[in-house]
N, C-alpha and C. Protein backbone atom coordinates (compact mmCIF):
# COMPACT_ATOMS: atom_id res chain seq x y z
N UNK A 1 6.14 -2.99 1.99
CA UNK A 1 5.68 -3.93 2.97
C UNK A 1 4.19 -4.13 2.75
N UNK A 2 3.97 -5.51 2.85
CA UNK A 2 2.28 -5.71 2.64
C UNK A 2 1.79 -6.56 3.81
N UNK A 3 0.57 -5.92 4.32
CA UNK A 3 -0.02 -6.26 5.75
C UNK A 3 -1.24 -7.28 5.17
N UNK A 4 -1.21 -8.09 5.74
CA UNK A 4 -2.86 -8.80 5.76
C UNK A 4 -3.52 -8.42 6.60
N UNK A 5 -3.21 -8.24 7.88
CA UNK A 5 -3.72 -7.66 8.89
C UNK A 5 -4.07 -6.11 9.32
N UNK A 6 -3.50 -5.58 8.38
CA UNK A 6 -3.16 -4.15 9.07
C UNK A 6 -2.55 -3.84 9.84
N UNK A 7 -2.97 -2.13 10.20
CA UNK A 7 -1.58 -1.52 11.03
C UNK A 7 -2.69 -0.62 11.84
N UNK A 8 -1.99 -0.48 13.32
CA UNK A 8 -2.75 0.29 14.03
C UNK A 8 -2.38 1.93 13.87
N UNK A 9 -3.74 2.78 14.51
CA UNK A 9 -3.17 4.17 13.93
C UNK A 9 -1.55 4.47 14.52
N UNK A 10 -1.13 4.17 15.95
CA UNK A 10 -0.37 4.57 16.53
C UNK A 10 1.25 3.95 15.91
N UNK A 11 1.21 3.23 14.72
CA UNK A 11 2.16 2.52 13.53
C UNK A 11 1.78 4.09 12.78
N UNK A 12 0.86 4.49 12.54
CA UNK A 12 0.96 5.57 10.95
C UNK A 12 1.26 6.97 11.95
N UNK A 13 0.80 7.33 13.22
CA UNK A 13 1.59 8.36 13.83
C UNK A 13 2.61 8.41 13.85
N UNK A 14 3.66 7.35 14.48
CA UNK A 14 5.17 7.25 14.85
C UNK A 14 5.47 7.64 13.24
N UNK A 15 5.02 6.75 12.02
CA UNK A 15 5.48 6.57 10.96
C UNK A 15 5.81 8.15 10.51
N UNK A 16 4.56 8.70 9.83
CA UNK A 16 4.59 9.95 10.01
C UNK A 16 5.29 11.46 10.89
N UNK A 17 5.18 11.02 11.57
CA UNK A 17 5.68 11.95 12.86
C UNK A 17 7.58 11.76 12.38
N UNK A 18 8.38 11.43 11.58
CA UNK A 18 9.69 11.84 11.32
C UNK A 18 9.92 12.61 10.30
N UNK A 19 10.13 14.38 10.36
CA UNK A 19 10.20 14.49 9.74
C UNK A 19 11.28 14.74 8.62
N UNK A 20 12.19 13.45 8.33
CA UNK A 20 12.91 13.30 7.38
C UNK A 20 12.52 12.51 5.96
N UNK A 21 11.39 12.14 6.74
CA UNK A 21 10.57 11.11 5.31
C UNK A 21 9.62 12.36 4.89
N UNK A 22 9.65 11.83 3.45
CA UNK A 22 8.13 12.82 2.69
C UNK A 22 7.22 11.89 2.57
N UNK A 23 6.30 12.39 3.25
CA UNK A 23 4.78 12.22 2.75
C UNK A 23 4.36 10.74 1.55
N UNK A 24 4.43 11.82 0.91
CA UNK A 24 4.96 11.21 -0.49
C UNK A 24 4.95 10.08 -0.65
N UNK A 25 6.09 9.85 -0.28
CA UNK A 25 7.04 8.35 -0.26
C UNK A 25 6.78 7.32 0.39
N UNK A 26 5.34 7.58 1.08
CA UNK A 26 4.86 6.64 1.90
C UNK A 26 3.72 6.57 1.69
N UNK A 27 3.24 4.87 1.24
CA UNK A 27 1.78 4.18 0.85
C UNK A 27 1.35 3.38 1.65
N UNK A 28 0.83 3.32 2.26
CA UNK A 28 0.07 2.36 3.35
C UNK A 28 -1.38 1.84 2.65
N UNK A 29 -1.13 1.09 2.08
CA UNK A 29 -2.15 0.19 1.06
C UNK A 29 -2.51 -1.19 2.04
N UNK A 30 -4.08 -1.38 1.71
CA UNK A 30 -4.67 -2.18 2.35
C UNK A 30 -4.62 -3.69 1.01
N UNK A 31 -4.87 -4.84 1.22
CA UNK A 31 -5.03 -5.57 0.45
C UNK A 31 -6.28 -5.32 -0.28
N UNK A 32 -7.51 -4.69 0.40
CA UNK A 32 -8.80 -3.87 -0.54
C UNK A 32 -8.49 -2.97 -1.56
N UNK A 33 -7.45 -2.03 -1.27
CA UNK A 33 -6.89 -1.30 -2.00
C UNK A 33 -6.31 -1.39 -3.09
N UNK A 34 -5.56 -2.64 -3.26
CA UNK A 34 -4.43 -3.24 -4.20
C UNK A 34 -5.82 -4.30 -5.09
N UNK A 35 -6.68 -4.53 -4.58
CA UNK A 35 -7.54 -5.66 -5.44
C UNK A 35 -9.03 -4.85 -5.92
N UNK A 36 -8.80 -3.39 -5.31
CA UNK A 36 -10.34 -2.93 -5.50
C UNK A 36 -10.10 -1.58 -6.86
N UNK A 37 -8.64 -1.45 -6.53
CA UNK A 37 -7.68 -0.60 -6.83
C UNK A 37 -8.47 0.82 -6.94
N UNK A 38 -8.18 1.05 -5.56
CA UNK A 38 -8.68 2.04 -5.00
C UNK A 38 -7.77 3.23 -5.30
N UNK A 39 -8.52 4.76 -5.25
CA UNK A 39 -7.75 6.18 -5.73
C UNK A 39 -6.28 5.47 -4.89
N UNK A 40 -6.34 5.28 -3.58
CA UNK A 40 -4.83 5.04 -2.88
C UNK A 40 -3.64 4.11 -3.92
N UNK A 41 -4.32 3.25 -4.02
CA UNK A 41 -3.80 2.42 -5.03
C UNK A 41 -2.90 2.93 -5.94
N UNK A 42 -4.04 3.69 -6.98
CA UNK A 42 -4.05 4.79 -8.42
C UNK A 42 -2.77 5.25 -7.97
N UNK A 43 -2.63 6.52 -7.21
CA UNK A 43 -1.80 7.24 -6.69
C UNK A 43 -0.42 6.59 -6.29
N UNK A 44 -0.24 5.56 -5.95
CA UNK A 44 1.18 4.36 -5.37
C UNK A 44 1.59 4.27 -6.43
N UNK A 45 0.37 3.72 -7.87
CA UNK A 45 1.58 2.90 -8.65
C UNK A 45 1.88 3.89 -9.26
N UNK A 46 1.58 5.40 -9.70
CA UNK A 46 2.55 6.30 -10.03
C UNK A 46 3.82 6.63 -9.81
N UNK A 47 4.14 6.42 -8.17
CA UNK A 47 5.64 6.54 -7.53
C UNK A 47 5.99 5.14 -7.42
N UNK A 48 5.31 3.90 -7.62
CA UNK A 48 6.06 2.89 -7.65
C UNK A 48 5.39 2.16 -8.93
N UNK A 49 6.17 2.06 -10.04
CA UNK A 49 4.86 1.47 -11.23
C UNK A 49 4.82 -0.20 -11.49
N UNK A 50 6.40 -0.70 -10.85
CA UNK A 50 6.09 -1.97 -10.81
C UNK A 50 5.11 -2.77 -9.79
N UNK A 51 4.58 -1.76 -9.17
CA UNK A 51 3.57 -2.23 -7.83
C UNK A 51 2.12 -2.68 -8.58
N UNK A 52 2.33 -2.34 -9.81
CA UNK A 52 0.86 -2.83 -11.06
C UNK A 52 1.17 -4.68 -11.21
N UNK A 53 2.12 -4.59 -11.03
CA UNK A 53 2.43 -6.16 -11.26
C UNK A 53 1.90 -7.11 -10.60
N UNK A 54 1.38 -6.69 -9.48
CA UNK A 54 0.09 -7.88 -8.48
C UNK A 54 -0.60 -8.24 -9.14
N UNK A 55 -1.22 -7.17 -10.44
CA UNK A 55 -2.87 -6.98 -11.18
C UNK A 55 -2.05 -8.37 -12.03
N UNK A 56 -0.86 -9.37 -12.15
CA UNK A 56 -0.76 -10.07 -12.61
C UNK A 56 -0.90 -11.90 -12.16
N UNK A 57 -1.10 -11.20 -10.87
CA UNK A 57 -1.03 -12.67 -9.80
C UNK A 57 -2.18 -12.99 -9.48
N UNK A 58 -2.74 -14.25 -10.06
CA UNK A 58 -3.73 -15.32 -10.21
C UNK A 58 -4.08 -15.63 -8.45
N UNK A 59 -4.74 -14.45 -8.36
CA UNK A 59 -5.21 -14.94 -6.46
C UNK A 59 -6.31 -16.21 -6.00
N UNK A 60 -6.49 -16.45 -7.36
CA UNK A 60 -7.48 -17.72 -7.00
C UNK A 60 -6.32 -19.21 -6.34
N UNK A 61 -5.48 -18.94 -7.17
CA UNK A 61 -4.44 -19.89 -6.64
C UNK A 61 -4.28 -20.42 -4.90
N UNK A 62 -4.96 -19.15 -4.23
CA UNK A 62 -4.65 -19.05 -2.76
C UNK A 62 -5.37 -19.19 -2.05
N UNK A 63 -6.17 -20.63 -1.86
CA UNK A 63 -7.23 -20.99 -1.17
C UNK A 63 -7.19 -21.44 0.00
């Protein structure tokens, strides 16, 4: 899921707070993140590697 807006903390408590999900398995990436490609970033596209495939989308297009 990708936010333009973001998410409030009380979205990453509930999120967190089940513990049947790992850690892990959950990236909460900012659009700064994905374009600044921030350590968070780094770390995502390891467990997800087609998530590198943005670094292919021409964002000037989106004015």
């Amino acid at each position: 899921m990708l936010s333009g807006v973001g998410y409030k903390k009380t979205f990453k408590d509930r999120l967190f707070g089940h513990p049947y999900l790992k850690p892990e398995s959950i990236h909460l990436l900012s659009l700064v993140d994905i374009l600044s490609k921030t350590d968070s970033y780094q770390l995502a596209i390891q467990y997800i590697p087609k998530l590198k495939l943005v670094e292919e989308i021409n964002w000037k297009q989106f004015k």
